[in-house]
Protein backbone atom coordinates (compact mmCIF):
# COMPACT_ATOMS: atom_id res chain seq x y z
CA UNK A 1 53.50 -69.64 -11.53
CA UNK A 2 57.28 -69.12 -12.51
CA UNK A 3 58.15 -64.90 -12.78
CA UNK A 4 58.81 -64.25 -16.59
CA UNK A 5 62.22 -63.41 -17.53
CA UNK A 6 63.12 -59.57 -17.04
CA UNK A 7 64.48 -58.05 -20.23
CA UNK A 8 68.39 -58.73 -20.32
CA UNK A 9 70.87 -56.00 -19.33
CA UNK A 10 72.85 -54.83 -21.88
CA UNK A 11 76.23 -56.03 -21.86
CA UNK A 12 79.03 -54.16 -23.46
CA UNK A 13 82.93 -54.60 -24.17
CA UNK A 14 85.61 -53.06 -25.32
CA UNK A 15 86.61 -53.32 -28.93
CA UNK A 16 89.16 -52.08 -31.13
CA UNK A 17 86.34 -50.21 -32.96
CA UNK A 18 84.48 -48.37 -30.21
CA UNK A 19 84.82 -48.17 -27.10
CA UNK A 20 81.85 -50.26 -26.53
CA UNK A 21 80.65 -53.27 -28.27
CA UNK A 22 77.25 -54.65 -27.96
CA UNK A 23 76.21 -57.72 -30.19
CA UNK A 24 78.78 -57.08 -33.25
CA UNK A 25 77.61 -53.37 -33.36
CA UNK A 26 80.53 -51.88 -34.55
CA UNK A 27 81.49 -48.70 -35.11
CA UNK A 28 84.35 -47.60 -37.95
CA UNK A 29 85.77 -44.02 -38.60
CA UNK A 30 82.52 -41.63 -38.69
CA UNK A 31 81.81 -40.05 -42.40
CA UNK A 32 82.65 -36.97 -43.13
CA UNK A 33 80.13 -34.54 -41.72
CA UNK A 34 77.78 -32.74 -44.01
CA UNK A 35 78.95 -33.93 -47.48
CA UNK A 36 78.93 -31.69 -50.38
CA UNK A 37 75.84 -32.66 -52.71
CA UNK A 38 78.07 -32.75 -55.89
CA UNK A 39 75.38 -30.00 -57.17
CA UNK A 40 72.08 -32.35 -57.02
CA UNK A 41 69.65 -29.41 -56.29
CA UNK A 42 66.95 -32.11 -55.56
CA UNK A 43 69.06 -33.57 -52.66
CA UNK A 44 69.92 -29.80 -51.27
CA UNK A 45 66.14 -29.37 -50.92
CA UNK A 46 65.22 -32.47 -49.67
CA UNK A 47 67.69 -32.97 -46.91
CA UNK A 48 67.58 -31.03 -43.39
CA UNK A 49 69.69 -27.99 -42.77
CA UNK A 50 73.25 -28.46 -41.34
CA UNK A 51 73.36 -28.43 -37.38
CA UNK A 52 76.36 -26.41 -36.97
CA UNK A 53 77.08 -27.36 -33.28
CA UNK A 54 76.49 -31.06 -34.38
CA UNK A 55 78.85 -33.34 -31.89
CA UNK A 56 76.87 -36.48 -32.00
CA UNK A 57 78.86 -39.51 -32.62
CA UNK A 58 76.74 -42.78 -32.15
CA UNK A 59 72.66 -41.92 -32.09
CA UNK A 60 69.54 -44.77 -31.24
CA UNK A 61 66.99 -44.67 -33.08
CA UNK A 62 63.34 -45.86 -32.08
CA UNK A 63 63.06 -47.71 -35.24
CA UNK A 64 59.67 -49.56 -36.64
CA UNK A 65 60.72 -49.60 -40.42
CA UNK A 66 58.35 -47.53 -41.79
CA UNK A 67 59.11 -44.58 -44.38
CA UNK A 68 59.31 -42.15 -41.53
CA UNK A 69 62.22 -44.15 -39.79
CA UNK A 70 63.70 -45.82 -42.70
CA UNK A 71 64.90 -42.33 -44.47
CA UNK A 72 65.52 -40.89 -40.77
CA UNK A 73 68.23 -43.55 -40.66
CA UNK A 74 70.85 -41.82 -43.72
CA UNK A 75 69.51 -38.42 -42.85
CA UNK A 76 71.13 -39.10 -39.45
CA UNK A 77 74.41 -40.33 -40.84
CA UNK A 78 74.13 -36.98 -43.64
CA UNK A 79 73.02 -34.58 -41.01
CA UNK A 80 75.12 -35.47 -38.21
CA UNK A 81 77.91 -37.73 -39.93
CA UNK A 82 76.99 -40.31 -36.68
CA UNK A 83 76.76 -44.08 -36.39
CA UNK A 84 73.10 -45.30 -35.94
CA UNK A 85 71.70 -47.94 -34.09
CA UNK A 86 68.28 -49.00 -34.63
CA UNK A 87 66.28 -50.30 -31.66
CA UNK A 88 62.80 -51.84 -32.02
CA UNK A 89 60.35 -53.13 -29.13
CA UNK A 90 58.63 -56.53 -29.60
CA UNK A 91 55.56 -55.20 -27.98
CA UNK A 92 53.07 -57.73 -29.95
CA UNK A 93 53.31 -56.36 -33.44
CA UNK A 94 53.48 -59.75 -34.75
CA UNK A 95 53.93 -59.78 -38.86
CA UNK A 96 54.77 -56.05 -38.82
CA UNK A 97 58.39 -56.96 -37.49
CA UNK A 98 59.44 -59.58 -40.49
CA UNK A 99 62.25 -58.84 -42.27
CA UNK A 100 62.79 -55.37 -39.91
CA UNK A 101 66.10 -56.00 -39.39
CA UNK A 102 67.65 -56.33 -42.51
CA UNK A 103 65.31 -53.56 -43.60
CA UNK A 104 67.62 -51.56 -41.23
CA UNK A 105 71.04 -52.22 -42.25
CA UNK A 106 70.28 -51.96 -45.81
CA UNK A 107 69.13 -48.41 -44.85
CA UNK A 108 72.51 -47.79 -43.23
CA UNK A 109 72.39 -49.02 -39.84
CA UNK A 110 75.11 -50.06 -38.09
CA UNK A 111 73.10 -52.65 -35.93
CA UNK A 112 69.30 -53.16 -35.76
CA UNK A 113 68.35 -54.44 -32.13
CA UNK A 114 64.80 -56.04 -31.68
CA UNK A 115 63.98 -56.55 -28.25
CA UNK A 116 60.97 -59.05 -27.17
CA UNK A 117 59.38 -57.38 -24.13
CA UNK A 118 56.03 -58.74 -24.63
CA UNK A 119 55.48 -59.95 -20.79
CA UNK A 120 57.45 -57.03 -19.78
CA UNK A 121 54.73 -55.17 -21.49
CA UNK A 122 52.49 -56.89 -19.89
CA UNK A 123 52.98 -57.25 -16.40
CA UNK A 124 54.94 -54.01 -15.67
CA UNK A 125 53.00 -52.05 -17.77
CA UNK A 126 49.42 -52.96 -18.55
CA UNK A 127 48.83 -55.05 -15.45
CA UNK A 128 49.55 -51.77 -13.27
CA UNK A 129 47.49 -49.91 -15.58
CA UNK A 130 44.61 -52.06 -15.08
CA UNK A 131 44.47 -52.06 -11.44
CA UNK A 132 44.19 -48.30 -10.99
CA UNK A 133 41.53 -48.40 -13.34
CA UNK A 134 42.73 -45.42 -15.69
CA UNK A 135 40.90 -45.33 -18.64
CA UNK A 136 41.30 -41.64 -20.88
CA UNK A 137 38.57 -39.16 -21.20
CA UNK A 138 35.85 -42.61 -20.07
CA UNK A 139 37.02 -44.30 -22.81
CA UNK A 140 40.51 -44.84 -24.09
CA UNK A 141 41.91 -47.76 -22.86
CA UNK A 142 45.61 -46.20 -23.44
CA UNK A 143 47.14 -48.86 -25.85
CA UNK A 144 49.69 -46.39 -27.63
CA UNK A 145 50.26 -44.13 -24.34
CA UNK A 146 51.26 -47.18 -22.29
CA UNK A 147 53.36 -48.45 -24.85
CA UNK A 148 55.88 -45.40 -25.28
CA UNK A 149 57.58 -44.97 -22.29
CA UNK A 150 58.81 -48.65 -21.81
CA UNK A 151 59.90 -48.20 -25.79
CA UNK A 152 62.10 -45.21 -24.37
CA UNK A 153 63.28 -46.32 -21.43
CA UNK A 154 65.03 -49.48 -23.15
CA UNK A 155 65.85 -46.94 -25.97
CA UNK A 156 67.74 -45.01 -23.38
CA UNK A 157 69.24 -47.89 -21.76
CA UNK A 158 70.81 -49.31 -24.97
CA UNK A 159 72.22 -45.75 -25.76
CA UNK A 160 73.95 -46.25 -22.39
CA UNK A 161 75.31 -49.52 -23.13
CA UNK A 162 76.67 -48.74 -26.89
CA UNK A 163 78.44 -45.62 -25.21
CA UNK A 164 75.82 -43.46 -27.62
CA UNK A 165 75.48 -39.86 -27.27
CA UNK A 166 72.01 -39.43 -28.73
CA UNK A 167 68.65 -41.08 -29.16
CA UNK A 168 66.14 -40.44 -31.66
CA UNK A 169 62.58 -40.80 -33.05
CA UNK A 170 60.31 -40.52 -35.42
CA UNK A 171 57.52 -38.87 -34.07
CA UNK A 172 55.73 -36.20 -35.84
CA UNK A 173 55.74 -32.43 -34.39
CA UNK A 174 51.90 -32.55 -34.04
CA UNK A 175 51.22 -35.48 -32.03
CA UNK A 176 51.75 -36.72 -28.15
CA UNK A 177 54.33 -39.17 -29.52
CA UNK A 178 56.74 -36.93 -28.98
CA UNK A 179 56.30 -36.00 -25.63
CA UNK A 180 55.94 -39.48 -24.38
CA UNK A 181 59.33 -40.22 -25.64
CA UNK A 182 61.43 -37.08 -24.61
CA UNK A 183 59.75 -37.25 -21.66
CA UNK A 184 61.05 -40.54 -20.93
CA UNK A 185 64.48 -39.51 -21.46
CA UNK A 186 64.56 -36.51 -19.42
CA UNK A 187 63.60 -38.57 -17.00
CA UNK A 188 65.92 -41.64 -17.42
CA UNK A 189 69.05 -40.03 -18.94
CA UNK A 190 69.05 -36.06 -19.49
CA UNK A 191 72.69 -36.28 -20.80
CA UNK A 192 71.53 -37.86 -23.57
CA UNK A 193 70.86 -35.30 -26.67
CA UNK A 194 67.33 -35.78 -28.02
CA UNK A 195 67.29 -35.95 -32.13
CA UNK A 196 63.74 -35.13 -33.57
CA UNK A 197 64.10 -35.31 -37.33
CA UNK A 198 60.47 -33.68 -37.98
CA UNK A 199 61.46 -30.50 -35.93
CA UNK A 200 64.55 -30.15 -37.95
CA UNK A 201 64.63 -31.51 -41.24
CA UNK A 202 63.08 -30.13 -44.99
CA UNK A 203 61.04 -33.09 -45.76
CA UNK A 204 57.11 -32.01 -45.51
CA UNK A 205 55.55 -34.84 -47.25
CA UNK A 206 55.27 -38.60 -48.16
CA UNK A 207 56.47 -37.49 -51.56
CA UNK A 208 59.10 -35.79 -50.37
CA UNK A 209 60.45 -39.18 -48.31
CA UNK A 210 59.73 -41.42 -51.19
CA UNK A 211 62.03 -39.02 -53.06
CA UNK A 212 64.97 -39.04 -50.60
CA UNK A 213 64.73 -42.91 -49.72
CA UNK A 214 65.24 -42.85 -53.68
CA UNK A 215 68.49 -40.70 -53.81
CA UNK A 216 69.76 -42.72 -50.98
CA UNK A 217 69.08 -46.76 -51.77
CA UNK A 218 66.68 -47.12 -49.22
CA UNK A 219 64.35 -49.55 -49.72
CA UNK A 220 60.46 -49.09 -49.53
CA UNK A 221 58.47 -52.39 -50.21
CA UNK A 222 55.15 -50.76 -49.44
CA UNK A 223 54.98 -47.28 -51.48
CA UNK A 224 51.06 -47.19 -51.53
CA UNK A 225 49.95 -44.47 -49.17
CA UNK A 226 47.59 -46.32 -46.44
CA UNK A 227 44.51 -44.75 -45.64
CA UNK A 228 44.81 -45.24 -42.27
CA UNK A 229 47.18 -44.32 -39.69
CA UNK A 230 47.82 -47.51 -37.38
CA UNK A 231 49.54 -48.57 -34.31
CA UNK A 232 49.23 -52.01 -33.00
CA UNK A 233 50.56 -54.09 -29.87
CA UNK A 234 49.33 -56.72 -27.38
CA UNK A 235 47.04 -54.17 -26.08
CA UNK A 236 45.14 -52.73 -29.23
CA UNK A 237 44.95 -51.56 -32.61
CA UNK A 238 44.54 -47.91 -33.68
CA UNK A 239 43.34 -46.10 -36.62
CA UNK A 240 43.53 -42.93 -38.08
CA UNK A 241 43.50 -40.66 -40.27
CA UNK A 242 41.70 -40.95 -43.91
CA UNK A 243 37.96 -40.35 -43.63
CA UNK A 244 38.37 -41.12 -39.65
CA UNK A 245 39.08 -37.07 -39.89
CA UNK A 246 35.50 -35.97 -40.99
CA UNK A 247 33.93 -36.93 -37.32
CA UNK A 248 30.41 -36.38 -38.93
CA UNK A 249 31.24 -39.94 -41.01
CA UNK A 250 30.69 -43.83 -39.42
CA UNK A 251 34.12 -46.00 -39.96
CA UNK A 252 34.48 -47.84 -42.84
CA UNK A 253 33.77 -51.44 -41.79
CA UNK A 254 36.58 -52.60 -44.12
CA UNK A 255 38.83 -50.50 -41.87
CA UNK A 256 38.47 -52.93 -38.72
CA UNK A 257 41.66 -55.75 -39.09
CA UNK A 258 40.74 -57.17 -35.69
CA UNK A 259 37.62 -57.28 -33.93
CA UNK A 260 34.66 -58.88 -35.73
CA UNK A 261 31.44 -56.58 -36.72
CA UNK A 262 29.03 -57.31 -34.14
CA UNK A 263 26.00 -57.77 -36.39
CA UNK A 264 28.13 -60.54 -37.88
CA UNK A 265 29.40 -62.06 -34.95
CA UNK A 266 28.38 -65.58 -33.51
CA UNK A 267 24.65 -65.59 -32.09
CA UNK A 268 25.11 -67.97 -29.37
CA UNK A 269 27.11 -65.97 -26.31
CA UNK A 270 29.87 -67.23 -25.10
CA UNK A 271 30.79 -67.01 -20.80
CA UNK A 272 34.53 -66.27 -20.26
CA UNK A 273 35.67 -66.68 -16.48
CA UNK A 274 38.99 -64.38 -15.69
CA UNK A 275 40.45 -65.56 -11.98
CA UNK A 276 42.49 -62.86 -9.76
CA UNK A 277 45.33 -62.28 -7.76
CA UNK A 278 45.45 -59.78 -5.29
CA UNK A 279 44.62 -57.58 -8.62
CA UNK A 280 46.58 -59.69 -11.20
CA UNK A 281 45.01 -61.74 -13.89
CA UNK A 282 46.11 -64.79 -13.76
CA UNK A 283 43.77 -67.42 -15.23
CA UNK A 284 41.44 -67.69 -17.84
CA UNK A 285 38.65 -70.39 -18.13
CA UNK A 286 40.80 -72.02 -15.50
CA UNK A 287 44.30 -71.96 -17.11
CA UNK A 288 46.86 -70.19 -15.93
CA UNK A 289 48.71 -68.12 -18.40
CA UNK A 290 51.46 -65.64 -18.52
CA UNK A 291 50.69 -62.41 -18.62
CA UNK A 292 51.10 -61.74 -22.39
CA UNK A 293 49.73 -65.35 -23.04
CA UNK A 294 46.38 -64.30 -20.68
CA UNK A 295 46.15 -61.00 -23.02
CA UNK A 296 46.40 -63.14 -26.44
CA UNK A 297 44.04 -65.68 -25.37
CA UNK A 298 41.28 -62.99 -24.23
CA UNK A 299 42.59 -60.85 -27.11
CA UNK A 300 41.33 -64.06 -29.45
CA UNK A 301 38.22 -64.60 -27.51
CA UNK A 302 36.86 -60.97 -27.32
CA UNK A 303 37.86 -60.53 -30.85
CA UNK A 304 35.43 -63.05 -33.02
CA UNK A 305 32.89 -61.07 -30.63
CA UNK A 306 32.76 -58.05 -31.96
CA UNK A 307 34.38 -57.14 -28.37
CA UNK A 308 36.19 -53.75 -27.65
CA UNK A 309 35.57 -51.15 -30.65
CA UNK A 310 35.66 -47.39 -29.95
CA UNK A 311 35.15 -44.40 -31.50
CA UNK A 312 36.17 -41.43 -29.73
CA UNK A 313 37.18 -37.53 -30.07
CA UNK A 314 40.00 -37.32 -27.75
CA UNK A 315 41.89 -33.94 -26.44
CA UNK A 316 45.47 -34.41 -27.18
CA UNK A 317 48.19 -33.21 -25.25
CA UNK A 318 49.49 -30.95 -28.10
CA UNK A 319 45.88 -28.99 -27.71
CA UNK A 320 44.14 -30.19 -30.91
CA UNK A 321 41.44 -32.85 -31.09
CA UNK A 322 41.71 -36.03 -33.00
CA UNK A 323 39.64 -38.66 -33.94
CA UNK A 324 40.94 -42.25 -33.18
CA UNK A 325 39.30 -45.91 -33.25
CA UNK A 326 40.42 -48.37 -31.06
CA UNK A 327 40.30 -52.04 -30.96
CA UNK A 328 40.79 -53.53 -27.48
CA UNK A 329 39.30 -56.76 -26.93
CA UNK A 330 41.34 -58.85 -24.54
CA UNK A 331 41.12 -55.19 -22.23
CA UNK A 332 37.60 -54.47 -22.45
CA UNK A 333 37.10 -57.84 -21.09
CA UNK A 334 39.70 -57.26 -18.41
CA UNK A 335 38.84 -54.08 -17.05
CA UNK A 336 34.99 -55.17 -16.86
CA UNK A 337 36.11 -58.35 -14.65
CA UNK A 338 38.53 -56.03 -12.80
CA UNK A 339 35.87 -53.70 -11.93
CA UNK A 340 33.34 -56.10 -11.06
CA UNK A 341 35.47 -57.91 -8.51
CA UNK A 342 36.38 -54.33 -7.30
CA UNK A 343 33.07 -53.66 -6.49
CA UNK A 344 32.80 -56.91 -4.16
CA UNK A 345 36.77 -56.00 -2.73
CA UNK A 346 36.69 -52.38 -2.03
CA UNK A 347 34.77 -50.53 0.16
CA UNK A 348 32.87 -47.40 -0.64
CA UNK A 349 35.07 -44.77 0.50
CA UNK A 350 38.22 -46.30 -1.27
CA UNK A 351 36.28 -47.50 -3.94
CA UNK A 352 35.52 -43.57 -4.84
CA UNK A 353 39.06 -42.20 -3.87
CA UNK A 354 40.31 -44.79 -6.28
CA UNK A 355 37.84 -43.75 -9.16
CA UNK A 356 38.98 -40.64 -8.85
CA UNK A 357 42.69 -40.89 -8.84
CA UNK A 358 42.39 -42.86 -11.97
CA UNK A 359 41.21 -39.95 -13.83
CA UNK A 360 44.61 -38.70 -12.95
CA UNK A 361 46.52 -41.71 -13.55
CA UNK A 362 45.03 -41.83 -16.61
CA UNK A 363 45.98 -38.42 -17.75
CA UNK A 364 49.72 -39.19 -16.23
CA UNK A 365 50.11 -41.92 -19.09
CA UNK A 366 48.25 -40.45 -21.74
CA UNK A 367 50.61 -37.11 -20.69
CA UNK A 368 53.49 -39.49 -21.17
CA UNK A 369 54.39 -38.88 -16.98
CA UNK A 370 55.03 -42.98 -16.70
CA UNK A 371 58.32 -41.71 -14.75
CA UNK A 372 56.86 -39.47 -12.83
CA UNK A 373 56.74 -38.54 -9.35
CA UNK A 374 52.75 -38.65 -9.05
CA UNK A 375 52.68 -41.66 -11.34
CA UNK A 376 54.56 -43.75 -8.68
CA UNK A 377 52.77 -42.32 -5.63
CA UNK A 378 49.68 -43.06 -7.04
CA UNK A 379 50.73 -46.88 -7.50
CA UNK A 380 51.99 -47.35 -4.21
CA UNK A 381 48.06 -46.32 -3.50
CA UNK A 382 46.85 -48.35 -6.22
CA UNK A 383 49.11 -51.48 -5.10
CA UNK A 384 47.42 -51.34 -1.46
CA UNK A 385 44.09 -51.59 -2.87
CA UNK A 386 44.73 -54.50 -4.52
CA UNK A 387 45.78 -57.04 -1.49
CA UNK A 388 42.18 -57.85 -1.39
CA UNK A 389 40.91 -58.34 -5.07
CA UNK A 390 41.45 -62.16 -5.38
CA UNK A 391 38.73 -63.85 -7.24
CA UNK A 392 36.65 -64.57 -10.18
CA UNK A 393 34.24 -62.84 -12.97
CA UNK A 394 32.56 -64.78 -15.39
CA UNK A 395 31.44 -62.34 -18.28
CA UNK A 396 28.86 -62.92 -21.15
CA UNK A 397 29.75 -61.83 -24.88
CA UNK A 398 27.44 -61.31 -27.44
CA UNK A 399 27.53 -59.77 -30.24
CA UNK A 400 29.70 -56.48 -28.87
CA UNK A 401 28.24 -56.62 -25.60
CA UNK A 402 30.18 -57.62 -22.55
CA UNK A 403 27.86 -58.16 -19.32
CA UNK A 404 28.52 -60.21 -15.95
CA UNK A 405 27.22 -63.39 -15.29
CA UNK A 406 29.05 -63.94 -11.80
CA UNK A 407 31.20 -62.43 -9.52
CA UNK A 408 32.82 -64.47 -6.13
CA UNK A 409 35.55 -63.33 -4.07
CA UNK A 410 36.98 -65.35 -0.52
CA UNK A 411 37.74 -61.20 0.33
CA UNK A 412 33.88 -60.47 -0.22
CA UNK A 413 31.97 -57.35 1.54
CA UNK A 414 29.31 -58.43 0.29
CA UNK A 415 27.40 -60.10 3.32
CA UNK A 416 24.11 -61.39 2.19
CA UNK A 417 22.36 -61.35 5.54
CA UNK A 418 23.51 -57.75 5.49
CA UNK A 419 21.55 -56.59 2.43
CA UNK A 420 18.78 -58.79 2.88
CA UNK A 421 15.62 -57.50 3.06
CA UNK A 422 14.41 -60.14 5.39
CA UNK A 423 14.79 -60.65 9.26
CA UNK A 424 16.86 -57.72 11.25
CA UNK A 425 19.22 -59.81 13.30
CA UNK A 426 22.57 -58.16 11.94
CA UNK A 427 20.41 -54.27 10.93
CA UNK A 428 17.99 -53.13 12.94
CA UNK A 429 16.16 -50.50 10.89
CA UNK A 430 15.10 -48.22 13.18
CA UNK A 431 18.76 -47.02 13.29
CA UNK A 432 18.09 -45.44 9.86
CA UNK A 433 16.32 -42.78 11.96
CA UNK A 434 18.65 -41.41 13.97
CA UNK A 435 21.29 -41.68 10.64
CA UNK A 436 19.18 -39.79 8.46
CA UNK A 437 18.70 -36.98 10.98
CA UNK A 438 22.23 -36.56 10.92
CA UNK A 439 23.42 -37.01 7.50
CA UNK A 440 20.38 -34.49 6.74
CA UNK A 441 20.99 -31.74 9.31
CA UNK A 442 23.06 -29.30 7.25
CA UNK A 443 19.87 -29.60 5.01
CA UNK A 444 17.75 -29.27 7.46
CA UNK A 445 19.78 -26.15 9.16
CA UNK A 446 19.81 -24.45 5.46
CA UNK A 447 16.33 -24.70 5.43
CA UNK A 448 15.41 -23.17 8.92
CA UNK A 449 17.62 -20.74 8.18
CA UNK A 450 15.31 -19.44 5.37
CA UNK A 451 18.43 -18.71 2.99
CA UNK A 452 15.59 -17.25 0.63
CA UNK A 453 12.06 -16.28 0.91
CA UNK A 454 10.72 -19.44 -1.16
CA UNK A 455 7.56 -19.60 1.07
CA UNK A 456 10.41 -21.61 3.87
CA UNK A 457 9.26 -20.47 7.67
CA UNK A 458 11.84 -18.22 8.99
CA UNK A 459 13.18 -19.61 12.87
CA UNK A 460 14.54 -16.73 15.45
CA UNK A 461 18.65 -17.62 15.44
CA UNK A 462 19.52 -19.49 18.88
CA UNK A 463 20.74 -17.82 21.54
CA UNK A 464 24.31 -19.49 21.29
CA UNK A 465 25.74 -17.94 25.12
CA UNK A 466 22.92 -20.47 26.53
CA UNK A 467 25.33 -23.58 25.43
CA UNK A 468 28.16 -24.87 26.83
CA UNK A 469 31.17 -24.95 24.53
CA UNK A 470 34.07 -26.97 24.66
């Protein structure tokens, strides 16, 4: 199978703009910093207080064209009299990114950069993720977690090829968001100065956004508040927010934009078979697929299902709980195959190192520690593991449920004439005796030791200078 193309450097050149050019960004004389409002007290109160020591010249901005981003985009030029570049990650938003681009410059963007790193996301990303088996708190599949860090890192290295001197985001003060991205930075580039418009700016509400997009032409096509929080890639699709906050109350069922209701779903099951690589997907129902391509096509299949739905309380990073629903087909399905053809791969003591190191690696990405230290340790452990899980899963879905009909791996411990309760030519039970006796003896020496009364017969303690010692 071919290796998918790696995202393309960014190129650069000199220009007698800027000292750096990338794909017609340009970048004229900087506005003058901190205008006077020309005595509109409704812009003074709306816009973010002056950063005296402001010395930011050209800024990248993790753009998804939202209200959020959209006003962040003037606010930047206002606040810090800068050029901005708007960066956004093709991730698998699909519709969300039409028009996102001119939705940008007409907000005042110099350049609006959209960036398709689907099978990046994919295979560098998820793929790892999926082999070490991290999964948040039992049950979050990571979607949004996973996604930041490779949103930052390409953030960071377009700031480096534009010559910029800052990057910035949208991200609330309240959420993880934020650390997964400055994390990222500090870790990639700490030269670069880290902009975070909802630490510094006046705005407090949707009303107040609306009102500043207004004073400054930006446009807003949606202007309906949605109920519902959302986030959405190749991996999943998140809610929350609206009644989601009230944990006491079931989700709406008009709330799920994905994954079919299970009562509704079809009544005949259908059997999906997912073939390995040394860990990798690779093939589903026999096809081989990209990585991206494999997610969409199980994405499609585990969706009209009812496949992948979860409602959870999660402990953020921040310290507060929130209430999220997830929608994660395509890697339901995956990590069920991956952990059945684990369990024919792996022996037991690696098998339960492993399960427990993915507690950590899961609280490394939901942390937003992608670029850590530990994060890369534990995949060179992780990576090992794999060389022997090559084979196949078929699984069974019906109506929500997800259960294995088959399992077969060349790398199989699995040795039938092992576990057979039949003839003893390969175990010869009567070995079980001696075994037990010694797994049980520090039992058995607790006991005779009569730690309490409990009715236990109390032994007289050996005379130890009778033994030999080593």
């Amino acid at each position: 199978m071919p290796t998918p193309p790696q995202p393309t450097p960014w190129r650069t050149r000199r220009s007698k703009h800027t000292r750096c050019r990338w794909r017609g960004v340009r970048s004229p004389a900087s506005p003058c910093r901190h205008r006077p409002s020309h005595g509109r007290p409704e812009e003074d109160r709306l816009r973010a207080h002056t950063v005296a020591d402001a010395t930011v010249n050209k800024v990248v901005l993790a753009y998804s064209g939202g209200l959020d981003t959209s006003v962040i985009v003037p606010w930047l030029r206002e606040t810090y009299g800068c050029t901005v570049i708007c960066y956004c990650a093709d991730l698998g938003q699909g519709e969300e990114l039409a028009g996102l681009r001119d939705k940008a410059l007409a907000s005042g963007a110099a350049d609006c950069v959209i960036e398709d790193l689907r099978e990046t996301f994919a295979r560098d990303y998820l793929f790892p993720m999926l082999q070490s088996g991290a999964v948040y708190e039992h049950q979050y599949l990571l979607g949004t977690s996973i996604a930041r860090p490779l949103i930052a890192a390409r953030q960071v290295a377009l700031a480096e090829a534009v010559g910029a001197d800052a990057v910035a985001h949208g991200c609330t003060g309240k959420g993880n968001d934020q650390v997964r991205f400055e994390l990222t930075f500090k870790a990639l580039n700490p030269r670069l100065r880290v902009i975070a418009p909802w630490r510094e700016w006046h705005i407090r509400s949707r009303e107040d956004a609306l009102a500043y997009a207004d004073a400054h032409g930006v446009p807003i096509a949606q202007r309906e508040r949605s109920i519902y929080s959302r986030d959405r890639n190749l991996w999943h699709l998140s809610h929350e927010g609206g009644g989601l906050e009230d944990p006491a109350r079931p989700p709406d069922p008009a709330m799920f934009l994905w994954t079919a209701d299970p009562a509704e779903a079809p009544g005949t099951p259908e059997i999906v078979e997912i073939a390995f690589d040394a860990g990798t997907p690779v093939s589903v129902n026999d096809v081989r697929l990209s990585p991206a391509m494999l997610i969409d096509t199980l994405n499609a299949i585990g969706a009209r299902h009812g496949v992948g739905r979860i409602d959870l309380v999660e402990n953020r990073l921040v310290g507060m709980k929130s209430r999220g629903v997830y929608e994660t087909p395509g890697g339901t399905l995956l990590y069920a195959a991956h952990r059945e053809l684990e369990s024919l791969c792996l022996d037991r003591d690696t098998a339960h190192a492993k399960a427990g190191l993915a507690l950590r690696y899961a609280e490394l990405v939901y942390f937003g520690q992608w670029f850590h230290p530990l994060r890369a340790a534990l995949q060179a452990f992780v990576d090992q593991t794999q060389a022997t899980v090559t084979g196949w899963v078929r699984l069974k879905l019906h109506k929500g449920l997800v259960t294995v009909d088959g399992r077969d791996s060349p790398n199989s411990l699995y040795r039938e004439d092992f576990a057979t309760f039949g003839a003893d030519d390969v175990y010869d039970q009567r070995d079980a005796a001696g075994f037990i006796n010694l797994f049980g003896l520090p039992m058995k020496v607790q006991a005779m030791l009569g730690v309490s009364d409990g009715g236990l017969v109390r032994y007289a303690a050996p005379d130890y200078s009778r033994f030999k010692r080593d």
